[in-house]
Structure formats: structure tokens, C-alpha cells
Protein backbone atom coordinates (compact mmCIF):
# COMPACT_ATOMS: atom_id res chain seq x y z
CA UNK A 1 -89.01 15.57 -72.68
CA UNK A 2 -92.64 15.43 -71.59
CA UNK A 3 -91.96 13.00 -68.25
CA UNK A 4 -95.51 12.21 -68.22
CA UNK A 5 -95.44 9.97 -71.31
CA UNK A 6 -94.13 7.25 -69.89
CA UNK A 7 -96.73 6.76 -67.00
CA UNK A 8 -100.64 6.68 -66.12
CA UNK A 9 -99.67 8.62 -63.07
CA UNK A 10 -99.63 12.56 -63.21
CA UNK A 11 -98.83 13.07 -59.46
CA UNK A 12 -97.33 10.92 -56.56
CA UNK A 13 -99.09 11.72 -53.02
CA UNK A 14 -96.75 11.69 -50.00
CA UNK A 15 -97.43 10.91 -46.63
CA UNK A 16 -95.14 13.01 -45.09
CA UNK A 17 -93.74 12.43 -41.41
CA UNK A 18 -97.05 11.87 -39.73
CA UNK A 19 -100.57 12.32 -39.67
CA UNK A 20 -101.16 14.38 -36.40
CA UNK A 21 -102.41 17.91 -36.92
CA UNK A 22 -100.82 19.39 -34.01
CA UNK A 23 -97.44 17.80 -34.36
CA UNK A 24 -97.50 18.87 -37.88
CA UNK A 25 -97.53 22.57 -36.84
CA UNK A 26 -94.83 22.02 -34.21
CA UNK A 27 -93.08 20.59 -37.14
CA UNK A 28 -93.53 23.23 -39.59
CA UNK A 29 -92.21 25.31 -36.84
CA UNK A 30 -89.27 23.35 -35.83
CA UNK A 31 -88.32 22.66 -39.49
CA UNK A 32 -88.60 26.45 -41.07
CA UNK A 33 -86.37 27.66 -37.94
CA UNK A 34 -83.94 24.96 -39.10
CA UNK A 35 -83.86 25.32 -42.56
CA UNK A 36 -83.14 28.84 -42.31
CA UNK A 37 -80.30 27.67 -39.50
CA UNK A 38 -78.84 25.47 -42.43
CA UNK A 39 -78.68 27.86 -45.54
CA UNK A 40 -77.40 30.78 -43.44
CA UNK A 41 -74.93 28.42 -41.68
CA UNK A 42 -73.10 26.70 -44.68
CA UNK A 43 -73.70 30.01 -46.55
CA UNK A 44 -72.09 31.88 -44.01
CA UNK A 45 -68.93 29.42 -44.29
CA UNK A 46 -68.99 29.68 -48.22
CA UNK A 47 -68.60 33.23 -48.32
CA UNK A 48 -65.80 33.30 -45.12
CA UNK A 49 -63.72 30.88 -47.19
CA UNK A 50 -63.82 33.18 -50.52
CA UNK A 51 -63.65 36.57 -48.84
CA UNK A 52 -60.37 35.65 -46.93
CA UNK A 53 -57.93 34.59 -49.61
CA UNK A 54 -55.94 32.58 -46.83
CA UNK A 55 -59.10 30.24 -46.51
CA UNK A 56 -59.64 30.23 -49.64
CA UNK A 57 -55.88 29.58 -50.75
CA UNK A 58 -56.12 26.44 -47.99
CA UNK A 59 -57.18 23.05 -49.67
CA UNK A 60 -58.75 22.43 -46.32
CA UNK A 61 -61.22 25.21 -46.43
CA UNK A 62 -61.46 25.10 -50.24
CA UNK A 63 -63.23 21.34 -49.50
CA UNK A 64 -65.03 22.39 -46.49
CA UNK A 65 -66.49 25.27 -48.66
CA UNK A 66 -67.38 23.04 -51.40
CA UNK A 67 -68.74 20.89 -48.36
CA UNK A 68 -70.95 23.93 -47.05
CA UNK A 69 -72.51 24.64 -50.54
CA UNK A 70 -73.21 21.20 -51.47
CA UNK A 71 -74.82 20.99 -47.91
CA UNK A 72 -77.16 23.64 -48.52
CA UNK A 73 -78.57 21.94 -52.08
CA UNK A 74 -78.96 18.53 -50.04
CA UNK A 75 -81.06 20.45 -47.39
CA UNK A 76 -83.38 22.52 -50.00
CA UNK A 77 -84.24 19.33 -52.43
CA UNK A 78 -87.19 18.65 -50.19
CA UNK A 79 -87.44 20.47 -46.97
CA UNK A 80 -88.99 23.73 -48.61
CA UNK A 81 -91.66 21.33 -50.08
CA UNK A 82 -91.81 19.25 -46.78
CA UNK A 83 -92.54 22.41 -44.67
CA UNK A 84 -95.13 23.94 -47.04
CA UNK A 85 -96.87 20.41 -46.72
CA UNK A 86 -97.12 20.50 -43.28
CA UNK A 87 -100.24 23.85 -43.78
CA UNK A 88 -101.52 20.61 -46.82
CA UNK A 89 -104.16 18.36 -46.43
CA UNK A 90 -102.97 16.49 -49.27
CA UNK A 91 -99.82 15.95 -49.96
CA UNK A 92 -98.94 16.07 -53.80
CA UNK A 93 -95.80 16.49 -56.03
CA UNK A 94 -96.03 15.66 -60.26
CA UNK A 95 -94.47 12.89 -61.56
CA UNK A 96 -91.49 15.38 -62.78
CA UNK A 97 -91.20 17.09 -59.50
CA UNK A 98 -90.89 13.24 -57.83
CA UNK A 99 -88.14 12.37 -61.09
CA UNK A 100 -86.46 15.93 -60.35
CA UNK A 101 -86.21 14.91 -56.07
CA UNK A 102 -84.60 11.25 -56.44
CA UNK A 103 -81.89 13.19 -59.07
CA UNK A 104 -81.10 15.59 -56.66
CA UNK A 105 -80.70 13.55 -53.51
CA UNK A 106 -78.56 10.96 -55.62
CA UNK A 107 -76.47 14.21 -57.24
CA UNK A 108 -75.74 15.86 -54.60
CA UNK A 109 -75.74 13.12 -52.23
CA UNK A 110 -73.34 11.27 -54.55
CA UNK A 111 -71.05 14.10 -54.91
CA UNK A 112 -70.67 14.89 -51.23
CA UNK A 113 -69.51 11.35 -50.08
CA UNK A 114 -66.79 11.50 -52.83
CA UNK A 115 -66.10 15.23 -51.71
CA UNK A 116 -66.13 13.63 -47.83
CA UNK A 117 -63.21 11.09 -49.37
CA UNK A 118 -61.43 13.91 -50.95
CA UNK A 119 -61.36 15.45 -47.17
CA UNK A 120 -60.04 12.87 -45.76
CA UNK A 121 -56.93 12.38 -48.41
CA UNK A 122 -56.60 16.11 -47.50
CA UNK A 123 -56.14 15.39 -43.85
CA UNK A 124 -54.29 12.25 -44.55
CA UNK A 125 -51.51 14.55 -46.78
CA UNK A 126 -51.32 17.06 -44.26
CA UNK A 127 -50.54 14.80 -41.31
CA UNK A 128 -48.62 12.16 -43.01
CA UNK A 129 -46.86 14.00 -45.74
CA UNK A 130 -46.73 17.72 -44.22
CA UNK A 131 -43.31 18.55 -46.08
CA UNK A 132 -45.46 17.64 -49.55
CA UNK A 133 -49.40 18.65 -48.53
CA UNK A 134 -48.86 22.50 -50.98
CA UNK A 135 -47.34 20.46 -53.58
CA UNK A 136 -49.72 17.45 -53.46
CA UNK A 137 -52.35 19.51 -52.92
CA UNK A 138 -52.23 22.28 -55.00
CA UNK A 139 -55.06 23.95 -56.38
CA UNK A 140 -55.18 22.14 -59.60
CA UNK A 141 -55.70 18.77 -57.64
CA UNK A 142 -58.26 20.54 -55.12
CA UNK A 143 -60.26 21.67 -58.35
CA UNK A 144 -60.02 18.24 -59.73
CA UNK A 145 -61.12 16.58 -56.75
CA UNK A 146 -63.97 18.56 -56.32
CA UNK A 147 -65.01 18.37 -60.89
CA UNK A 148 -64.30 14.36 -59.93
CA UNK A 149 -67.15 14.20 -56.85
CA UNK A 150 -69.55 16.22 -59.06
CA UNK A 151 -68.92 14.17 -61.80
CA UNK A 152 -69.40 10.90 -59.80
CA UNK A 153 -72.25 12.06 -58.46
CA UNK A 154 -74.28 13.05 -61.97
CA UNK A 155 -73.07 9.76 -62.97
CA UNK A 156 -74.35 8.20 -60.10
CA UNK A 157 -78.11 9.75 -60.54
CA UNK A 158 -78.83 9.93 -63.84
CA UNK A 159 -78.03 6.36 -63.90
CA UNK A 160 -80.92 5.71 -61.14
CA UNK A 161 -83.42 8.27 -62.86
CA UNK A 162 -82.58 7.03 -66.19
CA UNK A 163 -84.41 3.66 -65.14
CA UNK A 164 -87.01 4.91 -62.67
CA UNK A 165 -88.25 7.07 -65.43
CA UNK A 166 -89.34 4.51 -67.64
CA UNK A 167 -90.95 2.48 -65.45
CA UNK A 168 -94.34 1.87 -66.01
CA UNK A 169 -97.01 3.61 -62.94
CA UNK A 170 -100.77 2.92 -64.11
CA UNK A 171 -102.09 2.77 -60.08
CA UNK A 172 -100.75 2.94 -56.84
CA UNK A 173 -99.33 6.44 -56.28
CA UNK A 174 -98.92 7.04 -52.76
CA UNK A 175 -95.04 7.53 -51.39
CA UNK A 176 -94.69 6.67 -47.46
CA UNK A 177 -92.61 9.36 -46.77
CA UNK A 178 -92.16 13.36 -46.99
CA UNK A 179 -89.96 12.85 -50.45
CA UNK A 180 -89.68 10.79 -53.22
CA UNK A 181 -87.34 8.31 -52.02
CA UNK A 182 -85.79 6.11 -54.85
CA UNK A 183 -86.84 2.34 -53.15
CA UNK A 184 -90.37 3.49 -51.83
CA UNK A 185 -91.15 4.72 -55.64
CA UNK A 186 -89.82 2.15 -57.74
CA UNK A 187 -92.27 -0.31 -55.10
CA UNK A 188 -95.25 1.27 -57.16
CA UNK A 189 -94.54 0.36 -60.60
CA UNK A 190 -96.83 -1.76 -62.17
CA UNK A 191 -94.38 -4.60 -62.97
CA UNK A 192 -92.15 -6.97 -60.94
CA UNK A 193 -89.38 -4.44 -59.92
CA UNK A 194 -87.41 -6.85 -57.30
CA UNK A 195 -84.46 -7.17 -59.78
CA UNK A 196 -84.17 -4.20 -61.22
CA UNK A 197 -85.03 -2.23 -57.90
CA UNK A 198 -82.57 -4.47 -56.06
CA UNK A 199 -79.35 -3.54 -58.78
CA UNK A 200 -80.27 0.32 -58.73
CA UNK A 201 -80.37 0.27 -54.68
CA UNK A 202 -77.27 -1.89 -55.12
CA UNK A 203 -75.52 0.89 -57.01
CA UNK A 204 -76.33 3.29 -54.18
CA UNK A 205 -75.38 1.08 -51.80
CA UNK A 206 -71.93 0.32 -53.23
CA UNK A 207 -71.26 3.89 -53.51
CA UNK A 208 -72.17 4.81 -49.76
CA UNK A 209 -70.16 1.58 -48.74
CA UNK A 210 -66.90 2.10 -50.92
CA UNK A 211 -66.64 5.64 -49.87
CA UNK A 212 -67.23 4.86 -45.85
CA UNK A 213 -64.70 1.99 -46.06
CA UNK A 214 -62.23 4.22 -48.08
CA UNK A 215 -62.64 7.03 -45.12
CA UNK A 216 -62.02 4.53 -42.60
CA UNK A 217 -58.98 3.40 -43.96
CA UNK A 218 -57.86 6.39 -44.48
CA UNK A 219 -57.97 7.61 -40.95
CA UNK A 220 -56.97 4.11 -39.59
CA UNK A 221 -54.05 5.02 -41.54
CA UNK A 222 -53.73 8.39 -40.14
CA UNK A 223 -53.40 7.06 -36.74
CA UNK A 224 -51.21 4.19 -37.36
CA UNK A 225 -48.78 6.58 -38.94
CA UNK A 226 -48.77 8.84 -36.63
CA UNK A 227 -48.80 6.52 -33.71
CA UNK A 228 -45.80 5.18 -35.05
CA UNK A 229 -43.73 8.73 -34.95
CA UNK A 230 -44.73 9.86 -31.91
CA UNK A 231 -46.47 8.73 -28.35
CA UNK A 232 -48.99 11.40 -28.30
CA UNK A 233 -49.51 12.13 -31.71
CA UNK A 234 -52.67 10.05 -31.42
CA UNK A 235 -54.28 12.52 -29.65
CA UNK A 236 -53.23 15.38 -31.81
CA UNK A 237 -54.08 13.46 -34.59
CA UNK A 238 -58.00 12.31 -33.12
CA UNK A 239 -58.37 15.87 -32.34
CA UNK A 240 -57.61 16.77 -36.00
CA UNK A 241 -59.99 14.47 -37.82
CA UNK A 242 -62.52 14.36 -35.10
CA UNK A 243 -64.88 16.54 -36.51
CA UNK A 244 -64.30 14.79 -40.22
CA UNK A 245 -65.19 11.39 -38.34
CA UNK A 246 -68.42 13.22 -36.50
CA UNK A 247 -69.96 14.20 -40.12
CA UNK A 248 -68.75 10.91 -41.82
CA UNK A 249 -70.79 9.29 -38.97
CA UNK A 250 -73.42 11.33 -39.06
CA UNK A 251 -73.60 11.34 -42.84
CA UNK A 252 -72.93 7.42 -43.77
CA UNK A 253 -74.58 5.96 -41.05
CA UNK A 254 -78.40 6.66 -42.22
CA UNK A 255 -77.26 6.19 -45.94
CA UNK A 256 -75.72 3.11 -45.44
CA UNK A 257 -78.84 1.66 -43.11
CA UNK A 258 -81.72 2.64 -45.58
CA UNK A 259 -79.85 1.48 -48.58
CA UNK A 260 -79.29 -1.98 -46.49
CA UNK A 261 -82.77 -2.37 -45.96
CA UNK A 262 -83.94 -1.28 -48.88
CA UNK A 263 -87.72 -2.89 -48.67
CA UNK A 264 -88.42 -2.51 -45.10
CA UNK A 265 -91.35 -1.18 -43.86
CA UNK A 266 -90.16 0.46 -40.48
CA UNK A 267 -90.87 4.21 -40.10
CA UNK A 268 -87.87 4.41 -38.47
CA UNK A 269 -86.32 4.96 -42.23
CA UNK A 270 -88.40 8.09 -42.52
CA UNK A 271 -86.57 9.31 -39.10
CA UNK A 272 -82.87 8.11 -40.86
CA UNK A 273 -84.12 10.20 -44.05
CA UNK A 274 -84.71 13.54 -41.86
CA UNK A 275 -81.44 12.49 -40.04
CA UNK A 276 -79.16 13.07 -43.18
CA UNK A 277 -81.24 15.32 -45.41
CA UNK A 278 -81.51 18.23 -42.43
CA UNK A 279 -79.83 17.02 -39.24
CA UNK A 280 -76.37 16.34 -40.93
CA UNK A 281 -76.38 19.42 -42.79
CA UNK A 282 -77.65 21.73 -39.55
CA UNK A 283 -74.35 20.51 -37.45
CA UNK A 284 -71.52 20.22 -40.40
CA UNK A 285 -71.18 24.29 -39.63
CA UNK A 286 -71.47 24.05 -36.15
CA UNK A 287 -69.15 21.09 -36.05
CA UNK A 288 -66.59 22.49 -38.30
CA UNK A 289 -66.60 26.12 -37.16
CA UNK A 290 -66.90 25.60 -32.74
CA UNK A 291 -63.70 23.56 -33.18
CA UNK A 292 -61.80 25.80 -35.35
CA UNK A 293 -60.58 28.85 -34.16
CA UNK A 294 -59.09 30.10 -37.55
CA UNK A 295 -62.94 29.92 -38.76
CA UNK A 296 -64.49 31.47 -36.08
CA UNK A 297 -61.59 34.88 -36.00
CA UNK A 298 -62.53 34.65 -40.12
CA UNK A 299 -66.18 34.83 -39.43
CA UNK A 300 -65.48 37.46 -36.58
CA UNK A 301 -63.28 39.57 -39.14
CA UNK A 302 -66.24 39.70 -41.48
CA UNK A 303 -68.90 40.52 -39.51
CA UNK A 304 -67.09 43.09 -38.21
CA UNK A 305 -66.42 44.16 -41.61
CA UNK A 306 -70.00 44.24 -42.58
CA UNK A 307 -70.45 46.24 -39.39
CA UNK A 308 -68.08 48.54 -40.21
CA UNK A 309 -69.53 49.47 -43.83
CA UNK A 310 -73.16 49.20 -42.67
């Protein structure tokens, strides 16, 4: 399918993150060094969980695997293309490349709230049911859980790129940010988009909504349960899902603001964007791994592995 067909436009220009020359090279800096930090991070967790067949046997660390990977697509739909703007002048990505950005941020971003959900039922089964958590979840159900958040998820964005796609763009191609964002694009179509723009933001805003509330009541849950059996199970339990709250946090909050506020024009939605396409997926491996000591003696074991061979 020739993209191009349905629009005037050829090629969206982006203004990236700002227009300073100097802060752009600090940037390009700062960015590369944590780009790099993010796909050897989560990486580094994928292949701990399948080279120890405990971890990998765990529906814990099956998830947070799944987690990792899907953390290092989410970080690489646009950063490689932000960074090698920051050394551009102009700015430019084709009208498929822009199509090809919004259905990877809404894939993958789709697909790891649902995954984030399916975390949280995992915690929820292991402190509230721990005499059932190997038979409830076994590793048919962890498989399923993880097909059902990538299904979700395709659902999810080829539903918003299905209609973005068609839209007609015969002028205004300039994108006030360092990525095709789904609300800034669908503002340059040459048609009255209000409706239509404000039912496809809707969907994504339902999703990141339903999925945050679900979270929350499942670890509201998780407390009152275990509040209930035992005086200072609180604790034990805050300490258990304390990292899971710190990502869903991290990873909701900026979602759920820019997907609010849809049409604003404050540049503090470019900051949010950075904040859960790179920031959220730089600490999910430090925030999982410095509080787990099972994942750290893993990570220890392989290294010293690899030393050993090498």
C-alpha cells in the first residue's frame, strides 16, 4: 500500500525538543548515553530471565522479561531518529515513517499497560492466594496473558492508524514535537478533525485510564487483604509492589495527562512525551533489579559466566 496516495504531503517536519544549537548537542549527548543505558539494561534482564531456567520458570520474571523487551521497542520507535536529528537542520520524516511512529507508540504502548495489569494480578495471586499462585499461574496463563496484551495492543493501534491514514494533508506539515504524536498530527489535516480526533484520543485515553484504575484496585486490594491477616503485613506487602507502583506511576502518569489534554499547546507535553518514551524505560531495570536480590545474584552468575568462557 503506497501511504502516499492518500495525501498532498510527502514528509512531516518536526520540531524536535528545542531550537538551541548548543543544547541540542548536550542533548544528543545526554540522549545517545541513555539510549544505549536502556537497550543494554532491559536486554540485559531479558537474557538473565531465559538463561536461568528458575527466572524463567517464575511468572514473575517471565512478565518482567516480557516487560524489559517491550521496554526496549518503546524506547527505539523514535529516540534513534530523535538523536540523529539533533546533528539536522531540518527535521524531516515521510508520511510512512510518521504512519509507522504513531503504530508503534500505540502497539507497544498499548501492550505494555495491559502487560503492567497482568503484573499486578501476578502480585495480587502471589500475596493473596500463595497456596494457588503455580496453579493459577501456570505457564499456559502467563503465555496467554502476555498473546492477550499484544493482542490488545495491535488492536488498539491499527484502529488509530487505520483513521489517521486516510485523512486528507494538502498543507500544513509541521509536527511540534521530536515524533509523530497521534493528536499533534491529526491537528494538520485539511478537514474539521475535532470529532473524529476527539473519539480516537478518547480510545487512548480509555485504555490508559481502565488499565491505571484496574492496577489501583488491584493493589488497594492487595493491602486490604493483607492488612486484614496480619498487623505488619502492610509493610511487607508495600515493599513487594513498591517498585510495580513506581513504574505504574511513572508510566500512566504522562499517558494519562497528554491524552487528557489532548489539544493543548503547552510544551510541557513534549517534556511528558520524553518522560515515558525514555525516562520510564531507563529506570524499569534499575527499579526492578536494585530491589531484587534474586536478579542481581542472576545477573552476577552470568557475568561471571561470560567471564569465565571469555
Amino acid at each position: 500500500m503506497d501511504l502516499q496516495n492518500y495525501s498532498l504531503v510527502s514528509e512531516f517536519v518536526l520540531h524536535g525538543l528545542c531550537n538551541s544549537r548548543h543544547l541540542q548537542y548536550f542533548f544528543f549527548i545526554f540522549f545517545s548515553l541513555a539510549y544505549v543505558t536502556i537497550v543494554l539494561g532491559n536486554l540485559l534482564i531479558v537474557v538473565t530471565v531465559i538463561s536461568n531456567p528458575r527466572l524463567h520458570s517464575s511468572p514473575m520474571y517471565f512478565l518482567l522479561g516480557n516487560l524489559s523487551f517491550l521496554d526496549m521497542w518503546l524506547a527505539s520507535f523514535a529516540t534513534p531518529k530523535m538523536i540523529r536529528d539533533f546533528l539536522s537542520d531540518r527535521k524531516l520524516i515521510s508520511f510512512g515513517g510518521c504512519m509507522a511512529q504513531i503504530f508503534f507508540l500505540h502497539f507497544i504502548g498499548g501492550a505494555e499497560m495491559v502487560l503492567l495489569v497482568s503484573m499486578a494480578y501476578d502480585r495480587y495471586v502471589a500475596i493473596c492466594k500463595p497456596l494457588h499462585y503455580m496453579t493459577m499461574m501456570s505457564r499456559r496463563t502467563c503465555i496467554g496473558l502476555v498473546l492477550v496484551s499484544w493482542t490488545i495492543g495491535f488492536i488498539h493501534s491499527i484502529s488509530q492508524v487505520a483513521f489517521t491514514v486516510n485523512l486528507p494533508y494538502c498543507g500544513p506539515n509541521e509536527v511540534d514535537s521530536f515524533f509523530c504524536d497521534l493528536p499533534l498530527v491529526i491537528k494538520l489535516a485539511c478537514m474539521d478533525t475535532y470529532v473524529l480526533g476527539l473519539l480516537m484520543i478518547s480510545d487512548s485515553g480509555l485504555l490508559s485510564i481502565s488499565c491505571f484504575l484496574l492496577l489501583m484496585i488491584s493493589y488497594t486490594v492487595i493491602l486490604v487483604t493483607v492488612r486484614q491477616r496480619s498487623a505488619g503485613g502492610v509493610y511487607k506487602a508495600l515493599s513487594t509492589c513498591s517498585a510495580h507502583i513506581m513504574v505504574v506511576t511513572l508510566f500512566f502518569g504522562p499517558c494519562i495527562f497528554i491524552y487528557l489534554w489532548p489539544f493543548s499547546r503547552f510544551s510541557v507535553d513534549k517534556l511528558l512525551s520524553v518522560f515515558y518514551t525514555i525516562f520510564t524505560p531507563l529506570m524499569n531495570p534499575l527499579i526492578y533489579t536494585l530491589r531484587n536480590k534474586e536478579m542481581i545474584a542472576s545477573m552476577k552468575k552470568l557475568w561471571n559466566q561470560y567471564v569465565t568462557f571469555h
